[in-house]
Each structure stands twice: as C-alpha cells, then as structure tokens.
Protein backbone atom coordinates (compact mmCIF):
# COMPACT_ATOMS: atom_id res chain seq x y z
CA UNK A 1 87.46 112.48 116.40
CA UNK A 2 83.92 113.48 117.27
CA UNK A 3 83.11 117.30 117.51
CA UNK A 4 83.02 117.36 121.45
CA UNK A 5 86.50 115.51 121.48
CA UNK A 6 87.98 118.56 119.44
CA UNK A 7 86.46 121.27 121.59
CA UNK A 8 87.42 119.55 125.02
CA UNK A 9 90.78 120.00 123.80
CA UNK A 10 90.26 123.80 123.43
CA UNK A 11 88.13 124.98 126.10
CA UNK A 12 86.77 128.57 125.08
CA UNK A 13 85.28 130.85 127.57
CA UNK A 14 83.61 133.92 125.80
CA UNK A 15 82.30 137.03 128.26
CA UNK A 16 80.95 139.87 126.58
CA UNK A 17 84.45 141.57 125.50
CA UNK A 18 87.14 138.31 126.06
CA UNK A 19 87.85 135.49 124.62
CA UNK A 20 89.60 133.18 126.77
CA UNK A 21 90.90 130.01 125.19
CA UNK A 22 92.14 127.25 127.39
CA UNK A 23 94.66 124.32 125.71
CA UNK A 24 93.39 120.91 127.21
CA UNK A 25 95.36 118.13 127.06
CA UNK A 26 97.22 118.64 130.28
CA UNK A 27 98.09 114.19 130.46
CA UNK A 28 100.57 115.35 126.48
CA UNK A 29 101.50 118.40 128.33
CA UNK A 30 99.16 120.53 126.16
CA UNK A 31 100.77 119.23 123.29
CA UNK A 32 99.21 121.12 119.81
CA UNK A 33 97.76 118.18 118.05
CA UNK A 34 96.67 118.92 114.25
CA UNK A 35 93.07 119.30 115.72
CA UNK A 36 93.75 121.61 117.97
CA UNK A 37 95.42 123.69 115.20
CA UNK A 38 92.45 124.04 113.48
CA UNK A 39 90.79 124.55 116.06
CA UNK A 40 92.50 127.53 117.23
CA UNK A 41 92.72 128.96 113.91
CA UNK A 42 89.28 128.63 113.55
CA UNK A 43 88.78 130.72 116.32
CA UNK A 44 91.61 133.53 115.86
CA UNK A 45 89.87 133.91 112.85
CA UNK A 46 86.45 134.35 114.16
CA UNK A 47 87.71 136.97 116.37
CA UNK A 48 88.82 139.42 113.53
CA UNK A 49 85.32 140.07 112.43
CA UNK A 50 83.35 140.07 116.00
CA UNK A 51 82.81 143.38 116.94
CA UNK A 52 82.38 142.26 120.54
CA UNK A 53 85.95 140.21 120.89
CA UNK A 54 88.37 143.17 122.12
CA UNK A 55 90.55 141.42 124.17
CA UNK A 56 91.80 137.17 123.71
CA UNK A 57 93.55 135.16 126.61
CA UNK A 58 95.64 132.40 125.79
CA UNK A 59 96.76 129.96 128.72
CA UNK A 60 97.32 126.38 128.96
CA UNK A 61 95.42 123.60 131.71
CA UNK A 62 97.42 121.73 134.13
CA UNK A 63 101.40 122.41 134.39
CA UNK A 64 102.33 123.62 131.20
CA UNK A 65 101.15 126.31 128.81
CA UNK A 66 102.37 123.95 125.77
CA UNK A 67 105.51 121.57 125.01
CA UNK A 68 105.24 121.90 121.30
CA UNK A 69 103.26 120.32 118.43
CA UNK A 70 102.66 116.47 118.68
CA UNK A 71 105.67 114.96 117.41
CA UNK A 72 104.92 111.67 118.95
CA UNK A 73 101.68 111.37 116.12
CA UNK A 74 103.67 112.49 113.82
CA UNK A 75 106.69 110.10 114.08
CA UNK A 76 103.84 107.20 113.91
CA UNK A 77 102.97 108.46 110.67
CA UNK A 78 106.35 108.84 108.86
CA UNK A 79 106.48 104.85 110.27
CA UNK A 80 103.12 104.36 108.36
CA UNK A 81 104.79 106.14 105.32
CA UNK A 82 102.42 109.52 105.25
CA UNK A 83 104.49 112.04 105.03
CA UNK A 84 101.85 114.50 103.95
CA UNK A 85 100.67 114.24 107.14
CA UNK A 86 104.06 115.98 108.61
CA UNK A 87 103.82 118.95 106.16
CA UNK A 88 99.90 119.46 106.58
CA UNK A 89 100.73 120.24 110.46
CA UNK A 90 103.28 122.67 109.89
CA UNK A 91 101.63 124.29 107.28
CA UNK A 92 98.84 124.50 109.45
CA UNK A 93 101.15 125.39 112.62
CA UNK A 94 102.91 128.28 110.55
CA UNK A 95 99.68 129.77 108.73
CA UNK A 96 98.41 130.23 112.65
CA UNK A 97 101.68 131.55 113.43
CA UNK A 98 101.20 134.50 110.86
CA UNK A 99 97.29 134.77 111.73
CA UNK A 100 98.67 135.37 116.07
CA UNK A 101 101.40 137.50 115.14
CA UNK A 102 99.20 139.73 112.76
CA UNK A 103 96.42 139.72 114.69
CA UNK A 104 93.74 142.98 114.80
CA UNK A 105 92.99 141.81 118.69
CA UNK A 106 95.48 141.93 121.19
CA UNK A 107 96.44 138.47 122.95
CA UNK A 108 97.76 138.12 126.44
CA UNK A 109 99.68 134.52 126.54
CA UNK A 110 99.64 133.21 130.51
CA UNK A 111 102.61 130.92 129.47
CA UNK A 112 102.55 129.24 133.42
CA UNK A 113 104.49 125.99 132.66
CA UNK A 114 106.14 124.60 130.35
CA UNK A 115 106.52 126.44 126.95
CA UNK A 116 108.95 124.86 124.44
CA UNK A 117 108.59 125.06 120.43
CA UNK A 118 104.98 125.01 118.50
CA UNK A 119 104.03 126.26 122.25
CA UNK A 120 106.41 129.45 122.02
CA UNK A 121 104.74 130.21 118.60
CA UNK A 122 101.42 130.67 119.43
CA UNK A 123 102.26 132.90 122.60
CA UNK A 124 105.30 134.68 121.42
CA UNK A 125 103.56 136.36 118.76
CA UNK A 126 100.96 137.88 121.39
CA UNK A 127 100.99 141.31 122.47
CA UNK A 128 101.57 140.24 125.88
CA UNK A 129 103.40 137.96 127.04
CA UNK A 130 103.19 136.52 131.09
CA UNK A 131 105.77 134.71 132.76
CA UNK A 132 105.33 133.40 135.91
CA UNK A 133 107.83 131.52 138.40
CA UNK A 134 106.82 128.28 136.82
CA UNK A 135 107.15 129.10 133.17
CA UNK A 136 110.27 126.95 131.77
CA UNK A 137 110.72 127.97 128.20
CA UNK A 138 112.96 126.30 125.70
CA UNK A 139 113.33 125.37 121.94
CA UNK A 140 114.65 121.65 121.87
CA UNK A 141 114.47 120.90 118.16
CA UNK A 142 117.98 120.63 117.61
CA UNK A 143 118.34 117.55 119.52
CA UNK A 144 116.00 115.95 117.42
CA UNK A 145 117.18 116.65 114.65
CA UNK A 146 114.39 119.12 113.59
CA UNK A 147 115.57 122.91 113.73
CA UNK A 148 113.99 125.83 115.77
CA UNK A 149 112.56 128.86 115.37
CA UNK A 150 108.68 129.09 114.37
CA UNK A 151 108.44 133.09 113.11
CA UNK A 152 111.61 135.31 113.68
CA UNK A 153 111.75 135.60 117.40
CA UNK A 154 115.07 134.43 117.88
CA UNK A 155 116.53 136.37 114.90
CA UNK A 156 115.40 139.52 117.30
CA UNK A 157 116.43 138.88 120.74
CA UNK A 158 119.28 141.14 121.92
CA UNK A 159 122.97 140.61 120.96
CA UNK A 160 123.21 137.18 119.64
CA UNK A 161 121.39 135.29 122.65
CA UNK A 162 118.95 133.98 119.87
CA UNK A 163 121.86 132.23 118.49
CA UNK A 164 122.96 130.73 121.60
CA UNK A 165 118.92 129.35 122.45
CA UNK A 166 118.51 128.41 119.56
CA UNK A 167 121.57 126.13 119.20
CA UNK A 168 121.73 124.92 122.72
CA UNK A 169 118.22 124.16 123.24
CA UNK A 170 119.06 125.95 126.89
CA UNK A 171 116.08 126.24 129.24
CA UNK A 172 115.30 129.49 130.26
CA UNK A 173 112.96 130.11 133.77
CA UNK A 174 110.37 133.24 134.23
CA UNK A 175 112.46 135.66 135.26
CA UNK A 176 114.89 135.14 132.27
CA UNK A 177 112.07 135.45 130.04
CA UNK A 178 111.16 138.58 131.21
CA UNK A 179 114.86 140.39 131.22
CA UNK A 180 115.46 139.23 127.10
CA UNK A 181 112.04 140.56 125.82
CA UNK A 182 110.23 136.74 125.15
CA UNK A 183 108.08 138.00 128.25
CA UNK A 184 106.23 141.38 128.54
CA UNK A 185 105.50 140.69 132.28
CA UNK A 186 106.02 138.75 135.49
CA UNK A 187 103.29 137.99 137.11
CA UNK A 188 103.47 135.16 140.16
CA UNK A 189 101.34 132.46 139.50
CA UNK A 190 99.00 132.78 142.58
CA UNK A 191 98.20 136.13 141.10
CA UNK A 192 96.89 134.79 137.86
CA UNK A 193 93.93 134.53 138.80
CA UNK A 194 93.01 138.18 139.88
CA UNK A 195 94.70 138.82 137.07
CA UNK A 196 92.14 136.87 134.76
CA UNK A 197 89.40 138.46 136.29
CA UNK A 198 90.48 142.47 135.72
CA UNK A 199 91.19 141.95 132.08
CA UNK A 200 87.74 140.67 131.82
CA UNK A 201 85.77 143.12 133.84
CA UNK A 202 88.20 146.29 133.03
CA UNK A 203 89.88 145.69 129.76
CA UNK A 204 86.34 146.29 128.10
CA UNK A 205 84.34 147.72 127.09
CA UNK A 206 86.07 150.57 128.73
CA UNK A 207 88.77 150.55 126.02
CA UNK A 208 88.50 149.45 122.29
CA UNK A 209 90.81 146.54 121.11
CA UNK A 210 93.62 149.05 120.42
CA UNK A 211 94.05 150.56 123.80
CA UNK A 212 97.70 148.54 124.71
CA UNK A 213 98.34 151.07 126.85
CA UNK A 214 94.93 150.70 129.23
CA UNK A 215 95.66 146.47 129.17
CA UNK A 216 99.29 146.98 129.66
CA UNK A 217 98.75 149.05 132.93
CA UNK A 218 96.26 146.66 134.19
CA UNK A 219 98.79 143.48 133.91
CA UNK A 220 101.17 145.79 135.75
CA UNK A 221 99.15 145.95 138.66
CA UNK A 222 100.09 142.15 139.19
CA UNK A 223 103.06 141.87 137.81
CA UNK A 224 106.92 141.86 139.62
CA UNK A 225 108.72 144.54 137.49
CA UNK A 226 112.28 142.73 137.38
CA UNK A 227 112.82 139.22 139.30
CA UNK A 228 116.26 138.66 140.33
CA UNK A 229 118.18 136.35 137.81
CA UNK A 230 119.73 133.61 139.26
CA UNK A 231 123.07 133.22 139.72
CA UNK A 232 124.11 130.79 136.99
CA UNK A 233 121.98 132.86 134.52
CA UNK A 234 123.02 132.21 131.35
CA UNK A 235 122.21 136.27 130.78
CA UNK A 236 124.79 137.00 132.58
CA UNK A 237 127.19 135.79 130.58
CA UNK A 238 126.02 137.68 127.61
CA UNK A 239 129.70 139.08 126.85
CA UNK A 240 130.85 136.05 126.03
CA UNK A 241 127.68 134.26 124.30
CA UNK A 242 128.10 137.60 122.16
CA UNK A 243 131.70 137.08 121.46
CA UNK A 244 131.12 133.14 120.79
CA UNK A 245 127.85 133.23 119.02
CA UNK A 246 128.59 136.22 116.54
CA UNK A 247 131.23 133.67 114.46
CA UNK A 248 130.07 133.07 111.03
CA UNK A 249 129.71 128.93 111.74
CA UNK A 250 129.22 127.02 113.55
CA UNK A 251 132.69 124.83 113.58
CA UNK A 252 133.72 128.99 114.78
CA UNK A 253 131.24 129.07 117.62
CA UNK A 254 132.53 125.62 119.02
CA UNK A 255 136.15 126.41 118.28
CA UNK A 256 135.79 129.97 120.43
CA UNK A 257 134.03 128.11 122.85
CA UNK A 258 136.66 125.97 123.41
CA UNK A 259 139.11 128.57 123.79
CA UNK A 260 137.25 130.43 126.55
CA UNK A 261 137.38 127.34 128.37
CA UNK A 262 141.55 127.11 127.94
CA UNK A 263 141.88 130.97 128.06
CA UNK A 264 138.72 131.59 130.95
CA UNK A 265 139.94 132.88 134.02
CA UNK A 266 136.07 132.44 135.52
CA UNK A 267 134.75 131.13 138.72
CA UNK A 268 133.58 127.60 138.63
CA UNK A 269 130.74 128.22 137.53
CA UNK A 270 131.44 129.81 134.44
CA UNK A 271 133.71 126.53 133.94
CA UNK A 272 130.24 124.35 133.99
CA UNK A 273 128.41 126.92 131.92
CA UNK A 274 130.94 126.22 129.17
CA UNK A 275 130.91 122.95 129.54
CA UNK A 276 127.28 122.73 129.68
CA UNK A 277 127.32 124.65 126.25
CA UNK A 278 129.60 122.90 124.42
CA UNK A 279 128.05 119.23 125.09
CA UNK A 280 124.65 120.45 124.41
CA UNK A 281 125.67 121.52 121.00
CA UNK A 282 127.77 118.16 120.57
CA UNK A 283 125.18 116.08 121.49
CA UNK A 284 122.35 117.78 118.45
CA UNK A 285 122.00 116.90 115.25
CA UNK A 286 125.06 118.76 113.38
CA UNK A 287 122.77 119.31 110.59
CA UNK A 288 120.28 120.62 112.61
CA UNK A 289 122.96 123.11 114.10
CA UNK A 290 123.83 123.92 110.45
CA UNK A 291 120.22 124.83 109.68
CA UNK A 292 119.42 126.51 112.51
CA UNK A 293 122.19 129.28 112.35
CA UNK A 294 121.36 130.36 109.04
CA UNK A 295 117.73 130.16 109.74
CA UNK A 296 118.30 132.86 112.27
CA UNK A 297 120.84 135.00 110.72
CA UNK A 298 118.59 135.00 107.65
CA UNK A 299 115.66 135.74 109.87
CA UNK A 300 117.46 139.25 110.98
CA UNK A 301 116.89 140.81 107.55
CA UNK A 302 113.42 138.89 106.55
CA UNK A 303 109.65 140.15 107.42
CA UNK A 304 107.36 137.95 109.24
CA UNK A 305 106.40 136.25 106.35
CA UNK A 306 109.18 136.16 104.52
CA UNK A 307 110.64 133.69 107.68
CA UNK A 308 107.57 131.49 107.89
CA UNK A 309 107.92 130.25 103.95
CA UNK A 310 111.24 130.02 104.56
CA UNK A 311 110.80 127.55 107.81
CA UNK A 312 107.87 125.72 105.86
CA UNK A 313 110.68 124.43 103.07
CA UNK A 314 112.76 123.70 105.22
CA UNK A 315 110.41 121.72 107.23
CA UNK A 316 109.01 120.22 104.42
CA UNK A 317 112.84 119.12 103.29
CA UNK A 318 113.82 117.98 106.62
CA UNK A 319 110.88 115.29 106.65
CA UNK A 320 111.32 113.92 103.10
CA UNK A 321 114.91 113.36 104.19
CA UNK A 322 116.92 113.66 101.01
CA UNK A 323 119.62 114.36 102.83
CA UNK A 324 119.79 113.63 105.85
CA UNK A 325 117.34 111.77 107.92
CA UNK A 326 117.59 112.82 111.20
CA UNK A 327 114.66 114.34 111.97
CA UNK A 328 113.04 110.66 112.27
CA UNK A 329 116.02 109.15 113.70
CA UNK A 330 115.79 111.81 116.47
CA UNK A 331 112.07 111.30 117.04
CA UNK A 332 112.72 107.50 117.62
CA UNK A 333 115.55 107.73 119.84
CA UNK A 334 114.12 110.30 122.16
CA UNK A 335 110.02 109.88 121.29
CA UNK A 336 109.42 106.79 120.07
CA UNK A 337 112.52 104.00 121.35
CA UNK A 338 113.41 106.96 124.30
CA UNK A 339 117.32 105.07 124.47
CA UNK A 340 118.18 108.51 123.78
CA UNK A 341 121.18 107.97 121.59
CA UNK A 342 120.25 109.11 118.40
CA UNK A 343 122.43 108.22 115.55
CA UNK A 344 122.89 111.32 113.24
CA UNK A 345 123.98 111.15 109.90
CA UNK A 346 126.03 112.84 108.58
CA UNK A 347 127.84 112.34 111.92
CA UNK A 348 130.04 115.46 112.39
CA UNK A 349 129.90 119.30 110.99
CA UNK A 350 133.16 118.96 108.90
CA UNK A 351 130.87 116.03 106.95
CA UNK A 352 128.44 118.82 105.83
CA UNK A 353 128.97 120.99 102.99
CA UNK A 354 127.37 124.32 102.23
CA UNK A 355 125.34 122.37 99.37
CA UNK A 356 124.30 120.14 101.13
CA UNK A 357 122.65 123.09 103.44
CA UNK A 358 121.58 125.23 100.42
CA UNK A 359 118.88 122.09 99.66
CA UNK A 360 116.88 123.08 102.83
CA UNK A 361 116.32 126.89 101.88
CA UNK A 362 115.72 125.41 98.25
CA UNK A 363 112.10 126.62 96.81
CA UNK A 364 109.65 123.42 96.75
CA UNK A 365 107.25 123.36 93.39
CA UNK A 366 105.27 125.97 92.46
CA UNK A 367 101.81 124.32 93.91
CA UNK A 368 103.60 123.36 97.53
CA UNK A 369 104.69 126.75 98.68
CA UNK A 370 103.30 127.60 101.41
CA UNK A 371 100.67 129.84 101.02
CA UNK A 372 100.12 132.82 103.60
CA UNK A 373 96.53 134.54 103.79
CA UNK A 374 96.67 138.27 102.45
CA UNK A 375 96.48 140.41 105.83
CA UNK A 376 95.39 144.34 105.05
CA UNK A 377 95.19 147.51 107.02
CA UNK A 378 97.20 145.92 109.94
CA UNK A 379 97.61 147.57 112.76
CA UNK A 380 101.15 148.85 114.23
CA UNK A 381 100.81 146.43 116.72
CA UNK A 382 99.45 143.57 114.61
CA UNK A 383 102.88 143.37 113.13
CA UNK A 384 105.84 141.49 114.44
CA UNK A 385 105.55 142.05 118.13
CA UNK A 386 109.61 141.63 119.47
C-alpha cells in the first residue's frame, strides 16, 4: 500500500492548536484496517511531544464513526494459514488502546454512526465522548465467536449493565449512550458542525491541554443534556438485568432469565425484552459467553493495563484455536460464507469446563506477552476515563 493510500484512509486536519483526525473508509464502514492502526498510533504519539497539539478530534467519514477492526482481512489470512497476522493487529489495536486511554491531550470522539468493537476502543478511552441521534453502539463479538471488551469499559458501567452488553451484543442508540456513562454528551448531529468549529477557534490557545473544564463547557453549549430514552430501553429494565446478570455463570444468568419470563408479571413488552435476551445469548458462541463474563468480572478489580495483557492472551488463544475454534467458524458463517449459522463447538455451556476456560487467561511465552509502552507523570485525566 503506497504512502498516499495509508493517509487517505486517515485524513488529518492540523490548525494551530487541534488535531482533527478523520477515519476514511466510509464503503468498510470505517473499518480499522492494520494500516490505519499504525497510522493512528503514529499520530497519538506525535501529539504527546508537540507543544502546539492541545486539543485532538476523533470522528469517522460517511455513516459510521467505526464498526470494528477488519475482521473480513483477517479471516482471509487464517484461510492462508498466517496467523501472526491476527495477533500483530490486536497487539497493535490494544497498544493504541493504552496510548488513547493514557493520553497527555484530551480527545473528543464524534462517534455519529455506527460504533461497535475496535471502534468503541479508540473513542471510549477519550475524554469526551459525543453521541448523536445516529450513533448505534454495540459490541458483537460474541456472536462470532470472538469475545468483547477492548480496555475495561464494560467492567465499569453501572450495576451489572456491562455484563448484560457484553453478553448480548445489544445495540444501544445515542441517548442510551449518554444516560450509562459510554457518552459524555449529546450533541444532534446537525450541530456537529458548529460544534467542530468552537473547539478549534476557542478551545486554544485560550486554555492549555489540561483545561477539561473550559472544553467541557464549550461541548455543552451544543449538546441536549438528557434525551428521552425510549420506551423499550433496555435501561429501564436495569432491576432486573441487575438481578439476572449479577449470577456467578452464565448457565445462572440464563436459568434466572428464564424464570423472570415464567414468574414476570410485565407488560408485553418486557415479555419481548426477555425473549430478545435470552435468544441473543443462545444464538453466541457459548465459549465466547464463557470468556466474556470472566473477562469482565476480572476487569472490575484490574488497572488499565493489567486488562489489555489480559485480552491480548486471550486473543492470541482464541485464534490459535486449541480449544475451540470458533472464532474462525464465526467469521465464515457471518463474514466470509454470510449463511449465518455458525456451527460452534463445543456446542452447549454444560460441554465447557472451567479448564477448559482457564487456557484463555493462561500466560503465553515469555517473548509473546504483550508488551505495553512505560507511560510516566500521567495526568489524572490521562488515566482510565469511565
């Protein structure tokens, strides 16, 4: 890929104080390609030693802010027997990751669109974080036999609604984003804009890099301060995703499911939210499901990067497939062959024992750990940002 290929994919507009970068591949979605990775950590890491860089927008071109990392490229090269190629991304996606979220400039993430895994990482971790009425965020990887959670987020979200996204894949709309914390602000889209142009003429140089407060007030001068949450909001049905999603498994989660549907005396519509629920987490991979709940229970008592060498093994196991080899099966029955019947094996949760889960959090060799640059004198607000 020539030189002007790679920076068309990450436009970067720099005024005297703001960096704006702009993800370009609105045909894939603004899918994160391993190029783009690079690219963008080439940049992030530019902007911790220029003076003149106070201030870095993130947004996305065309109708998302990001679906994820390019799976699709990736699936072709498990098929051409690289795996390397698999574990070179994430270990590129998660050493950006921890470069964002520990960051010495503050980021404001336009997420207008669609924003769904390796997108939420690189936006979450911001300072700021914009909704609009178009953003549509979600973390998927379960039904593809991968497992979510890039960084901690979900381990932090209020009551145990991280469980419940996390295991359902459940798509969540602006104003949801906003009312559990993965949004700072709500801004409407045909506001952006304006928006856009104050940070850049008002953010600086009339306030240095660590003036949240100034940068916060001027995204409030666009922003909605609570949209109303729709009806079937899955938010408001936090009681019981807190008494369902606090069981210790996951075989407990589905089982107390299951009885609020026999037990529920709800309106319809709390009938189809169960429902809903329940196939979604019948339909992922159950050792995806398996994964992903002690991912984020461990994530509760783990720092920043504590989480992200933790992910990085178990991404690393997940794509040699010792154990299970869903994560390909996944990407060619919903990527690559799109019948959309993956075939997961093992087939059910009672087929999975706790062994069998331990090998994922299992340390790789010595020389394949991944290996997180040494961040000093951070900021408060350079740490983890939920």
């Amino acid at each position: 890929m020539t030189s002007v290929q790679l920076d068309d994919q990450v436009l970067v507009q720099e005024t005297l104080f703001v960096r704006t970068l702009t993800l370009n591949r609105p045909r894939q979605l603004n899918t994160l390609s391993l190029e783009m990775i690079s690219r963008l950590s080439e940049l992030f890491q530019a902007y911790v030693d220029d003076t003149n860089a106070k201030l870095i927008i993130l947004k996305g071109r065309g109708r998302a802010f990001c679906a994820g990392g390019d799976l699709a490229t990736m699936h072709r090269h498990f098929l051409e027997g690289n795996l390397k190629y698999g574990e070179n991304f994430v270990q590129k996606i998660l050493n950006l990751t921890y470069l964002i979220a520990t960051h010495s400039k503050p980021q404001v993430s336009i997420m207008n669109g669609i924003a769904m895994g390796a997108g939420v990482c690189i936006s979450v971790h911001g300072k700021f974080r914009v909704a609009t009425e178009n953003s549509i965020f979600a973390m998927p990887e379960n039904a593809l036999g991968l497992f979510p959670d890039v960084g901690h987020f979900l381990s932090r979200l209020p009551g145990f609604f991280g469980e419940y996204l996390g295991l359902t894949g459940t798509m969540l709309d602006g104003a949801e984003m906003l009312a559990c914390g993965l949004a700072t602000h709500f801004v409407p889209s045909a506001k952006l804009s304006l928006l856009e142009k104050a940070l850049i003429s008002r953010a600086a140089p009339a306030t240095s890099s660590c003036d949240l407060a100034f940068i916060s007030a001027i995204i409030d001068e666009y922003s909605l301060k609570q949209p109303v949450l729709k009806e079937k909001s899955a938010l408001r049905k936090m009681d019981v995703i807190d008494k369902c999603f606090s069981r210790p498994t996951v075989e407990d989660i589905l089982s107390a499911l299951q009885k609020e549907v026999t037990t529920t005396d709800a309106n319809r519509a709390g009938d189809e939210w169960l429902a809903s629920t329940i196939r979604s987490l019948k339909k992922a991979s159950p050792m995806s499901l398996k994964i992903c709940l002690r991912s984020i229970r461990e994530g509760r008592v783990q720092a920043m990067d504590e989480c992200l060498v933790r992910q990085y093994r178990i991404a690393c196991h997940v794509m040699r497939g010792q154990i299970s080899k869903d994560f390909r099966e996944g990407c060619r029955a919903i990527l690559w062959d799109k019948d959309k019947k993956p075939k997961w094996k093992p087939s059910s949760l009672d087929l999975i024992t706790e062994h069998m889960v331990d090998h994922y959090f299992s340390r790789l060799d010595g020389d394949e750990e991944l290996k997180l640059p040494q961040r000093c004198n951070l900021k408060v607000f350079a740490n983890a940002k939920l």
